[in-house]
N, C-alpha and C. Protein backbone atom coordinates (compact mmCIF):
# COMPACT_ATOMS: atom_id res chain seq x y z
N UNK A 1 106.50 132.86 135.81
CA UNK A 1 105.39 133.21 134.94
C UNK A 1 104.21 133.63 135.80
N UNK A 2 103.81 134.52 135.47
CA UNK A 2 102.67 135.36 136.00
C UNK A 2 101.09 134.58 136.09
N UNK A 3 100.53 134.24 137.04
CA UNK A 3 99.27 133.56 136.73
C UNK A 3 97.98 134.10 135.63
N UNK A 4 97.17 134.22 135.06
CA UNK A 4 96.26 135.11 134.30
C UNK A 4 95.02 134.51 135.00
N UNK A 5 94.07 135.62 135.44
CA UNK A 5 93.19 135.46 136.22
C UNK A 5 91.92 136.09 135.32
N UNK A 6 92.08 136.94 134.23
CA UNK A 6 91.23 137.39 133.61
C UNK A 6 91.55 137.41 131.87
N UNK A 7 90.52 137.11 131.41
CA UNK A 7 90.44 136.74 129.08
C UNK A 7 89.80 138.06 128.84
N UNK A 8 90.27 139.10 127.72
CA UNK A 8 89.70 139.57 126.99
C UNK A 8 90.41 139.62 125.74
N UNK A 9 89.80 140.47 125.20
CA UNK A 9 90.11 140.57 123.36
C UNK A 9 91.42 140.68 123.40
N UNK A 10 92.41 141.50 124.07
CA UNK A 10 93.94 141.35 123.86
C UNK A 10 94.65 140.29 124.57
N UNK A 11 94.13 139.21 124.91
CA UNK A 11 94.77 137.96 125.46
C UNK A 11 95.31 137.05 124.06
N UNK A 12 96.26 136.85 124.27
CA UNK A 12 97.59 136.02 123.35
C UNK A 12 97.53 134.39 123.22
N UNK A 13 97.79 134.11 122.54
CA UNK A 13 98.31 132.86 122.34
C UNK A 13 98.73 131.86 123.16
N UNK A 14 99.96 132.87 123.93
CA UNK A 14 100.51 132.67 124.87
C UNK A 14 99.79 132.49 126.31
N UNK A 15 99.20 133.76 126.54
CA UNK A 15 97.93 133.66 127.73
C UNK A 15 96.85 132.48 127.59
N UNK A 16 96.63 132.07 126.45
CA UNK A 16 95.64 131.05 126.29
C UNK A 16 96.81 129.78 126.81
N UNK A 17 98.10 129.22 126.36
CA UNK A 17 98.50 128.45 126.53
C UNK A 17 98.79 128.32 127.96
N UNK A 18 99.29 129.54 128.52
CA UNK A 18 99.28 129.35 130.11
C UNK A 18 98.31 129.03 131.08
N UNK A 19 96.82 129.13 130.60
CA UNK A 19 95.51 129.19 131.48
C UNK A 19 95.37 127.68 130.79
N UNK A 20 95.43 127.01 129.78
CA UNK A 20 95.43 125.43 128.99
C UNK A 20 96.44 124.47 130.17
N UNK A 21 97.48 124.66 130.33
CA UNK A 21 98.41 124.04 130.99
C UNK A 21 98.71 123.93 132.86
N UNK A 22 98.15 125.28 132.87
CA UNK A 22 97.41 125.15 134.06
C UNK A 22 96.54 124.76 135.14
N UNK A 23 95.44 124.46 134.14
CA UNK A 23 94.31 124.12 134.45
C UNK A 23 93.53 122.93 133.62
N UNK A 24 93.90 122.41 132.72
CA UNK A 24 93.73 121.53 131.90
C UNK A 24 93.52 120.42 133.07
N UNK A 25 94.21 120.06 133.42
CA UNK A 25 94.26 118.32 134.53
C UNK A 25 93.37 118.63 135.26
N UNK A 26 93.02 119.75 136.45
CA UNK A 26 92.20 120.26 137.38
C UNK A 26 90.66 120.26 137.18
N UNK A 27 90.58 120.50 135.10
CA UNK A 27 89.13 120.77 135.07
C UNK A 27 89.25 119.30 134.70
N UNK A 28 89.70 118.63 134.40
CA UNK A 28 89.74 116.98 133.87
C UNK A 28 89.08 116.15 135.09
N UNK A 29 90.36 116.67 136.31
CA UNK A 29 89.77 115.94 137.59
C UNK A 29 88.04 116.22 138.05
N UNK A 30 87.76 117.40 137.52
CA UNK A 30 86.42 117.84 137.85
C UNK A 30 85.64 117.36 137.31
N UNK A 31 85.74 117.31 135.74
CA UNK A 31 84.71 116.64 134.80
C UNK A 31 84.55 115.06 135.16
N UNK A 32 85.62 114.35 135.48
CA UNK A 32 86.02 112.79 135.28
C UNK A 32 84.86 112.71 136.87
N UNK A 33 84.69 113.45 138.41
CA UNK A 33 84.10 113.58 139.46
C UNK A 33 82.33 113.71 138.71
N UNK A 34 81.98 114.00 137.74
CA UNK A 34 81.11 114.31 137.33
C UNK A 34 80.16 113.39 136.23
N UNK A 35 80.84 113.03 135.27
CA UNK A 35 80.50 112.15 134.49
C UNK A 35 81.08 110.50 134.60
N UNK A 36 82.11 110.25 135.46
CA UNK A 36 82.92 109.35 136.32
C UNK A 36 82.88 108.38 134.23
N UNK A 37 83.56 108.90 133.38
CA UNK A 37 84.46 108.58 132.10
C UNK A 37 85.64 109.49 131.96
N UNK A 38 86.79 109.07 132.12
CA UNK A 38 87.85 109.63 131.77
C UNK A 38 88.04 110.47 130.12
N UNK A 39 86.91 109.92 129.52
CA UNK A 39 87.05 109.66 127.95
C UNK A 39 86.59 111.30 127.67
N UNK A 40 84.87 111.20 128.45
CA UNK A 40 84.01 111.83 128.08
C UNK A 40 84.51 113.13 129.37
N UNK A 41 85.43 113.10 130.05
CA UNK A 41 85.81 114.20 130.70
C UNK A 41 86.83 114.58 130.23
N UNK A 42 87.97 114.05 129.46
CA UNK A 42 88.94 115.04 128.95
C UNK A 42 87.60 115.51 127.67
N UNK A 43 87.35 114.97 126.60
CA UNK A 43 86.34 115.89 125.48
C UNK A 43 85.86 117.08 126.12
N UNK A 44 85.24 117.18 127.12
CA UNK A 44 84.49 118.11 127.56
C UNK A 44 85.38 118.87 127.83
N UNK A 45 86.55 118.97 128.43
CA UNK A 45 87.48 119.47 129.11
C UNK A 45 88.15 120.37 127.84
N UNK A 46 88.52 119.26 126.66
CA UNK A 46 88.82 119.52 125.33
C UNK A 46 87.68 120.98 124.52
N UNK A 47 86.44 120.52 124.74
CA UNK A 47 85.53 121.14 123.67
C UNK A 47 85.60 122.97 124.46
N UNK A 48 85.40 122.61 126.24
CA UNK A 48 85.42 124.15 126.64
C UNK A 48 87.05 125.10 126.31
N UNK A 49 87.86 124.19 126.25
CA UNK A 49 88.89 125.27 125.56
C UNK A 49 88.89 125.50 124.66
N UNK A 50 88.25 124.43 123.69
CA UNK A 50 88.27 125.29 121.91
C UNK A 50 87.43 126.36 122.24
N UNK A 51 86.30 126.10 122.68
CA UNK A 51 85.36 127.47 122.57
C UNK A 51 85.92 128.44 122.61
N UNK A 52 86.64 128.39 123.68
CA UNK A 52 87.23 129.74 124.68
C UNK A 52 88.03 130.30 123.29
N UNK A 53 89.19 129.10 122.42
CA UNK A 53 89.42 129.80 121.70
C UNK A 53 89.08 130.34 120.73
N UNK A 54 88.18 129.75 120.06
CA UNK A 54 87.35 129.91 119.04
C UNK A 54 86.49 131.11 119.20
N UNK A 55 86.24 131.89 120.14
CA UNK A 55 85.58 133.40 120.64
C UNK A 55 86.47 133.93 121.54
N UNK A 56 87.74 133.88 121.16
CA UNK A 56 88.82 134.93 121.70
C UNK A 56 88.78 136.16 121.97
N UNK A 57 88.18 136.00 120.57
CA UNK A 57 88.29 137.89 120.15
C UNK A 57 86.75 138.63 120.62
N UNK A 58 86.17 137.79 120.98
CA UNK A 58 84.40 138.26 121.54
C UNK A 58 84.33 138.55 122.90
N UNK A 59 84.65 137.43 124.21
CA UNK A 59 85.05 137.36 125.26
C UNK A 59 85.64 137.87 126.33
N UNK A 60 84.88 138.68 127.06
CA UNK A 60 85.33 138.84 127.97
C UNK A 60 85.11 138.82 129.56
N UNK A 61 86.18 138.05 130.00
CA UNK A 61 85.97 137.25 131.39
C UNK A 61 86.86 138.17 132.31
N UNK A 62 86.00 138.23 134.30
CA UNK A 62 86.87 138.74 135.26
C UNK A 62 87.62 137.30 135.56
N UNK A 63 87.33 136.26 135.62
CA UNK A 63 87.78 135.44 136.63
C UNK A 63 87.52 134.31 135.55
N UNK A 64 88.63 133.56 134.76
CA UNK A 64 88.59 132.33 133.63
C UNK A 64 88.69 131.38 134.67
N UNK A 65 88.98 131.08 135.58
CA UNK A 65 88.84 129.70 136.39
C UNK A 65 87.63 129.32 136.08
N UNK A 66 87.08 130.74 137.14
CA UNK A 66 85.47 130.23 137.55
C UNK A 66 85.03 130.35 135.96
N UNK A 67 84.72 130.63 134.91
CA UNK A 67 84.71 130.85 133.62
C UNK A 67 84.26 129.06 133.16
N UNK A 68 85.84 128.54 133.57
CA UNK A 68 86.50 127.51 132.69
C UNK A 68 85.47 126.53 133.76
N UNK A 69 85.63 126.34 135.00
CA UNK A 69 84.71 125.10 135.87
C UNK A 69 83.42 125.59 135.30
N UNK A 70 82.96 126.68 135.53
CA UNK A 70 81.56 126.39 135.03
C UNK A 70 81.18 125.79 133.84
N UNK A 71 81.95 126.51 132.72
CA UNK A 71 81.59 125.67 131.48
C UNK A 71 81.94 124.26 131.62
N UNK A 72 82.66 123.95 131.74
CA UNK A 72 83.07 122.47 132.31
C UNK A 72 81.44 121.58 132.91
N UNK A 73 81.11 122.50 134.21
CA UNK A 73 79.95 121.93 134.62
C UNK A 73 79.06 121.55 134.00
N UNK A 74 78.55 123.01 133.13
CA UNK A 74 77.35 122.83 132.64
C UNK A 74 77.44 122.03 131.23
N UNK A 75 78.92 121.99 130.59
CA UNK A 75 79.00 121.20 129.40
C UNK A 75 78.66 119.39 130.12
N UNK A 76 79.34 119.20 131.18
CA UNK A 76 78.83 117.84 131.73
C UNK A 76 77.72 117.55 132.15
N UNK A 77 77.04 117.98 132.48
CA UNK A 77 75.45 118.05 132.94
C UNK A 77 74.83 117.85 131.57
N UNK A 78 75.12 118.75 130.27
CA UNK A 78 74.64 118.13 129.12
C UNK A 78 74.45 116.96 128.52
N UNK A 79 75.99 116.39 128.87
CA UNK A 79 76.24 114.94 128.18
C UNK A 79 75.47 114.08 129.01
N UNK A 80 75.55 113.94 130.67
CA UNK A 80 74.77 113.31 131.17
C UNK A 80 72.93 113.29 130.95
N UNK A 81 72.86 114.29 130.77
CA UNK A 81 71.26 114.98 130.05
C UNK A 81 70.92 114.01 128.97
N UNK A 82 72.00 114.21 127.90
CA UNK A 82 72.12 113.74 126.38
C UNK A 82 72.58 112.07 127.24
N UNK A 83 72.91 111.33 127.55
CA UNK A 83 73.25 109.92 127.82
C UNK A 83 72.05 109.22 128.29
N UNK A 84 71.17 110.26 129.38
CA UNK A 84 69.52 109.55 129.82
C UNK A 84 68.93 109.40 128.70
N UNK A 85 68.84 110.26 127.78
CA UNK A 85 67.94 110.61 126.89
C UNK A 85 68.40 108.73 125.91
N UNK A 86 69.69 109.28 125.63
CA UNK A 86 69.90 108.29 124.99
C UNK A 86 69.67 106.66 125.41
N UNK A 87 69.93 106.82 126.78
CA UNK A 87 69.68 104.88 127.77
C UNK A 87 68.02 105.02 127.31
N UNK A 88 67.48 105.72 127.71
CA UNK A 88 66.22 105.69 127.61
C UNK A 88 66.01 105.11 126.38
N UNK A 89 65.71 106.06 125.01
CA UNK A 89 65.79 105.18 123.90
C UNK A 89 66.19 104.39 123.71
N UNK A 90 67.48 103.83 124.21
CA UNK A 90 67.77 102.44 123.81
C UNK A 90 66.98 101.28 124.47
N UNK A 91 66.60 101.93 126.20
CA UNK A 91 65.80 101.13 127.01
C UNK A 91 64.09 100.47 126.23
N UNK A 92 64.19 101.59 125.88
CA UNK A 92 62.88 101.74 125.50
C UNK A 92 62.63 100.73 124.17
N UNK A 93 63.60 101.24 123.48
CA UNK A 93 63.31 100.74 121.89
C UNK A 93 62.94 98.81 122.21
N UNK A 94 64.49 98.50 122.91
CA UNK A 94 64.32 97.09 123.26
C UNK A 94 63.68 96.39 123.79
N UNK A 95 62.61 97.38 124.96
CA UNK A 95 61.26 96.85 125.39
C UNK A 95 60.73 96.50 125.00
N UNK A 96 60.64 97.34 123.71
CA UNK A 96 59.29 97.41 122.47
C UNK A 96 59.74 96.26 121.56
N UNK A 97 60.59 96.48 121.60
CA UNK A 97 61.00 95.42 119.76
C UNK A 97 62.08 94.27 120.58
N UNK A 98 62.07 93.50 120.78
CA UNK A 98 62.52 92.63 121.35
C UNK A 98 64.35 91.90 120.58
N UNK A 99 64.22 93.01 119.75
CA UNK A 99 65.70 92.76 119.37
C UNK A 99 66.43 93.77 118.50
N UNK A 100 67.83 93.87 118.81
CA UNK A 100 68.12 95.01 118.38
C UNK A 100 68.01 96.00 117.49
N UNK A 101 68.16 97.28 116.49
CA UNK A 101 68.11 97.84 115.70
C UNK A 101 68.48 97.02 114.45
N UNK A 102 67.86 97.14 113.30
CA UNK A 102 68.44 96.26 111.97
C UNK A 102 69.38 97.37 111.44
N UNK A 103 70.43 96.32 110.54
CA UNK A 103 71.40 97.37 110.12
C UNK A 103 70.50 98.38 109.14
N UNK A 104 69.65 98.18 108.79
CA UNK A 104 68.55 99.11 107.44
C UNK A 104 68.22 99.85 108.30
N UNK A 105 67.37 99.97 109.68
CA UNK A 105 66.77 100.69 110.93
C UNK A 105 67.94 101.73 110.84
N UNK A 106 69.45 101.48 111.22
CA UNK A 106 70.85 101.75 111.33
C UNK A 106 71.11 102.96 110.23
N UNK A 107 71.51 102.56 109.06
CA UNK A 107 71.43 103.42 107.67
C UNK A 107 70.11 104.35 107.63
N UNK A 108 69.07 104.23 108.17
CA UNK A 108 67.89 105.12 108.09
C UNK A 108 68.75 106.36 108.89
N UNK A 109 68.50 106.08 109.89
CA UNK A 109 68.72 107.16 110.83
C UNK A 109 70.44 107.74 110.61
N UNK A 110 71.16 106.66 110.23
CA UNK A 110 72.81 107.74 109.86
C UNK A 110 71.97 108.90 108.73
N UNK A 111 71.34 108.47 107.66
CA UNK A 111 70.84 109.44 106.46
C UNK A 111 70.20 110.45 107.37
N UNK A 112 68.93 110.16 108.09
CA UNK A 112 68.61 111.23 108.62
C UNK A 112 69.09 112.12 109.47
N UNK A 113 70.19 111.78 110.02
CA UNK A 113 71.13 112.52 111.21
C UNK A 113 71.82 113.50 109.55
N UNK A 114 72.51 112.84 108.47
CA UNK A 114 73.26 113.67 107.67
C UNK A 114 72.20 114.82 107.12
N UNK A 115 70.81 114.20 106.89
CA UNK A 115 70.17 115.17 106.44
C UNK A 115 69.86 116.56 107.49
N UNK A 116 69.43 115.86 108.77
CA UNK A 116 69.62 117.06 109.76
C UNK A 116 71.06 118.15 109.57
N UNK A 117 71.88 117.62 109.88
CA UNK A 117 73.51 118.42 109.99
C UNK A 117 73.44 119.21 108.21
N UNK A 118 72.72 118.93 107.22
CA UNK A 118 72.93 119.99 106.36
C UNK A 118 71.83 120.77 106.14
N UNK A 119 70.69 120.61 106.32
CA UNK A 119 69.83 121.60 106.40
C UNK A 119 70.30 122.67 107.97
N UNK A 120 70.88 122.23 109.05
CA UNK A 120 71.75 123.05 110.03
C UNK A 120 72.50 123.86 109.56
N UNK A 121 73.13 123.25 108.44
CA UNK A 121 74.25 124.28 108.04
C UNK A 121 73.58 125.26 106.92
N UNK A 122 72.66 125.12 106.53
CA UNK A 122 71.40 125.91 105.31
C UNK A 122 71.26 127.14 105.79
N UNK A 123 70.86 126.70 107.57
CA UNK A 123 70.30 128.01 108.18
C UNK A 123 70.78 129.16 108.35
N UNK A 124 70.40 130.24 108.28
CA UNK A 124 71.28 131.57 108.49
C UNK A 124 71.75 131.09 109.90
N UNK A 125 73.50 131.70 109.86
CA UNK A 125 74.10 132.00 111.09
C UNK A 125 72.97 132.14 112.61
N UNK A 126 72.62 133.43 112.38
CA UNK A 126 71.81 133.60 113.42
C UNK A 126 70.71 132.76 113.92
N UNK A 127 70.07 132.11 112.87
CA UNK A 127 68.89 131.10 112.88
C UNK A 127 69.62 130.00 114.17
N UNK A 128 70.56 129.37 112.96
CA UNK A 128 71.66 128.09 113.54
C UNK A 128 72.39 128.36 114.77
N UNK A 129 72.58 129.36 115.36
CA UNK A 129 73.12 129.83 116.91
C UNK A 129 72.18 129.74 117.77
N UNK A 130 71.01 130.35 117.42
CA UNK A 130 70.20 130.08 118.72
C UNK A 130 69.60 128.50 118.82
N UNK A 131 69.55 127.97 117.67
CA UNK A 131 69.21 126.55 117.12
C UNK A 131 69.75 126.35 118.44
N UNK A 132 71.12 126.15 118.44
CA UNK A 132 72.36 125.04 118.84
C UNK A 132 72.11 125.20 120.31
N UNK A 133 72.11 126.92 120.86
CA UNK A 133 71.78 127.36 121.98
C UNK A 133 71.04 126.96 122.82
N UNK A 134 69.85 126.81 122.07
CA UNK A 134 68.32 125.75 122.90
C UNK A 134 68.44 124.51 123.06
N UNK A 135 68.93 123.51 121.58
CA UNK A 135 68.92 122.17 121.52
C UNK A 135 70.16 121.67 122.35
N UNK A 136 71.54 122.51 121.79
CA UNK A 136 72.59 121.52 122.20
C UNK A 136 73.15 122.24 123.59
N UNK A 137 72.99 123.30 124.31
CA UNK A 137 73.15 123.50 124.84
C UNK A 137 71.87 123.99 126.62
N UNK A 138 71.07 123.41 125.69
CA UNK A 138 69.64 123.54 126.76
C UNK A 138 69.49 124.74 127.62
N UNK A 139 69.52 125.70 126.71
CA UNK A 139 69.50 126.90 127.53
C UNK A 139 68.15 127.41 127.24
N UNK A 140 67.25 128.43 127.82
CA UNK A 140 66.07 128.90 127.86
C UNK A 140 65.80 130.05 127.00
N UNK A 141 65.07 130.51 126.42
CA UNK A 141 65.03 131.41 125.22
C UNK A 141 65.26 132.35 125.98
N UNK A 142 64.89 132.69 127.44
CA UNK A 142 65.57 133.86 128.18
C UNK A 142 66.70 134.14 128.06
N UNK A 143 67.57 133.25 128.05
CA UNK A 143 69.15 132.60 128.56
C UNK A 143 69.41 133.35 127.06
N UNK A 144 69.09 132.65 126.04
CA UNK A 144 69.45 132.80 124.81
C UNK A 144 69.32 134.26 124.50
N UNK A 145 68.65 135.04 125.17
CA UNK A 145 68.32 136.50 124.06
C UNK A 145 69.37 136.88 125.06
N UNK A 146 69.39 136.67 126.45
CA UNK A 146 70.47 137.30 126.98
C UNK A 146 71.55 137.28 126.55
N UNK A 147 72.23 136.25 126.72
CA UNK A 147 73.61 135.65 125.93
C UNK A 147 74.01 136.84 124.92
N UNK A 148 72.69 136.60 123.85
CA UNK A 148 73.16 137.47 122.32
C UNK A 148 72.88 138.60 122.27
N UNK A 149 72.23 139.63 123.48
CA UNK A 149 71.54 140.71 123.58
C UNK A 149 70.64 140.89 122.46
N UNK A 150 69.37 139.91 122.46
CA UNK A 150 68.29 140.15 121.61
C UNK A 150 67.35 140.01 122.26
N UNK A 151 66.04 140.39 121.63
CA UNK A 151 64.52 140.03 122.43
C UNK A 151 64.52 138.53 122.67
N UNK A 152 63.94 138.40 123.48
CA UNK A 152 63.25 137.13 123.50
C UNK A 152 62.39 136.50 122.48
N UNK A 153 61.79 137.56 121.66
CA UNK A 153 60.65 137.58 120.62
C UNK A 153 61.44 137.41 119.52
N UNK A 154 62.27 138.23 119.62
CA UNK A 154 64.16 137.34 118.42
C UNK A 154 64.15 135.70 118.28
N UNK A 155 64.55 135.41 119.47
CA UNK A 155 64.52 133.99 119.60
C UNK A 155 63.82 132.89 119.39
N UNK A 156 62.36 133.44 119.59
CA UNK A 156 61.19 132.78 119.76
C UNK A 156 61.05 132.56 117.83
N UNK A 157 61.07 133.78 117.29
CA UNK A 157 60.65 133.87 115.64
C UNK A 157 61.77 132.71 115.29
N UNK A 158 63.28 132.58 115.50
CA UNK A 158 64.75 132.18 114.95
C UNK A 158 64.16 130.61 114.94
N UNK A 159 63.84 130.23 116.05
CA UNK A 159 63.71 129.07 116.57
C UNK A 159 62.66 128.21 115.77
N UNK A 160 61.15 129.23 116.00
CA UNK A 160 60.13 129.10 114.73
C UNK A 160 60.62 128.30 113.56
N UNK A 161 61.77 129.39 112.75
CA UNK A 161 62.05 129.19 111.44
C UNK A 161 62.95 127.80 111.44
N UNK A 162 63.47 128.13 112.63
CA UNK A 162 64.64 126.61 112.17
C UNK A 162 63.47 125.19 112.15
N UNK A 163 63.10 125.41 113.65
CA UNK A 163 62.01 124.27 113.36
C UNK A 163 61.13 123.75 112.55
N UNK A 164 60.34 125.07 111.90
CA UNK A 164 60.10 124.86 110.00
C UNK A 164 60.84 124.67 109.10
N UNK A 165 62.03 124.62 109.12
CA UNK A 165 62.73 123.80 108.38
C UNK A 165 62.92 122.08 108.22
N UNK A 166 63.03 121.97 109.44
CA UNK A 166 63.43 120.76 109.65
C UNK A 166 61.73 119.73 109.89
N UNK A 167 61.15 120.16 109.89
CA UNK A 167 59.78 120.01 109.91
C UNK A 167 59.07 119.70 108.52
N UNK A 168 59.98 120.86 107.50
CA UNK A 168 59.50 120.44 106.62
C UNK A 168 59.87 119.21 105.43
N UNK A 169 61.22 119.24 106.21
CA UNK A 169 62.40 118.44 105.65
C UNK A 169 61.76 116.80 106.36
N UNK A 170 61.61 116.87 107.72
CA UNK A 170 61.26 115.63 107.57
C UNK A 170 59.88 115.00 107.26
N UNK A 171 59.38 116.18 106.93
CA UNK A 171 58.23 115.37 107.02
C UNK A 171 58.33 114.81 105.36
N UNK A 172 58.75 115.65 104.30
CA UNK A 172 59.08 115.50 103.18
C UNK A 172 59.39 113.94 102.77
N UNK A 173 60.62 113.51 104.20
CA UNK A 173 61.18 112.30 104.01
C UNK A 173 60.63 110.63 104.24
N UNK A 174 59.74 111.31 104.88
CA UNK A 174 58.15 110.07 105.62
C UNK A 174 57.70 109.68 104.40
C-alpha cells in the first residue's frame, strides 16, 4: 500500500483510512508527550481526525503529517489553556468560599452552559464559526479572516453580533 502524503477534495474513504491507521498511535504518542493524559490525548487525537473528515471535501493539504501534528499541537495547547483556566477557577472559587460548589450553584450553571449552547446554535452559520474560531479555538481575528478569506472588519462585526447575543441573553437571566 502506497503511503499518502497529501488530502484534497478527491481523497477517499479509503485514503482517509490509510493516513487514520497510520498515524493514529504516533499522533497519540505526541499528544499523551504533551498533555501527559492518555484520555485527553487519544480525544484530541480523535477530534483532529473527525475534522479532517468532516471538511473533506473543503481541504486541501501538501503534507497531512505535518497537517495532522500540528493540529494535534495546537488542539493540545488548547485543552491545556482551557485546564489553567479551569484550576484557576476552581483555585480560586475555593479560596473565596471556603467550601465547595452547592448542588443549586451546580444546576445554575449546567442551565446556563444549556442556555449558552442554544442561543450558539441560533446564530447564523457564519456568526457561530468565527464565534468558535476566537473562543474555542483561540485564534486572532487576523487568523480568523485569514482562515475564511474575509476582512478582518468581517470578523470584528460577526463577533460583535454573537457577543450581543449572548450579552443580551445573560444579562436577561440576572
Amino acid at each position: 500500500m502506497s503511503e499518502i502524503k497529501k488530502w484534497n477534495t478527491k481523497s477517499s474513504k479509503k485514503d482517509f483510512e490509510s493516513i487514520f491507521h497510520r498515524i493514529y498511535s504516533p499522533l497519540c504518542g505526541y499528544a499523551l508527550k504533551i498533555l501527559k493524559s492518555s484520555e485527553q490525548a487519544e480525544e484530541v487525537v480523535q477530534e483532529v481526525f473527525l475534522k479532517l473528515w468532516e471538511q473533506k471535501n473543503r481541504l486541501e493539504i501538501e503534507n497531512i503529517d505535518s497537517y495532522l501534528y500540528r493540529s494535534v499541537y495546537n488542539k493540545s495547547l488548547h485543552i491545556i489553556a482551557h485546564n489553567k483556566v479551569v484550576q484557576k477557577y476552581a483555585d480560586s472559587y475555593i479560596g473565596n468560599n471556603d467550601s465547595l460548589p452547592t448542588p443549586e450553584e451546580g444546576i445554575i450553571v449546567g442551565e446556563m452552559y444549556a442556555v449558552y449552547r442554544e442561543q450558539l446554535k441560533k446564530l447564523p452559520e457564519k456568526t457561530r464559526n468565527i464565534f468558535l474560531l476566537s473562543r474555542n479555538q483561540g485564534l486572532k481575528y487576523s487568523e480568523i479572516a485569514e482562515k475564511l478569506n474575509i476582512s478582518v472588519k468581517t470578523v470584528e462585526a460577526n463577533m460583535s453580533k454573537a457577543l450581543k447575543v449572548f450579552r443580551e441573553c445573560f444579562n436577561y437571566i440576572k
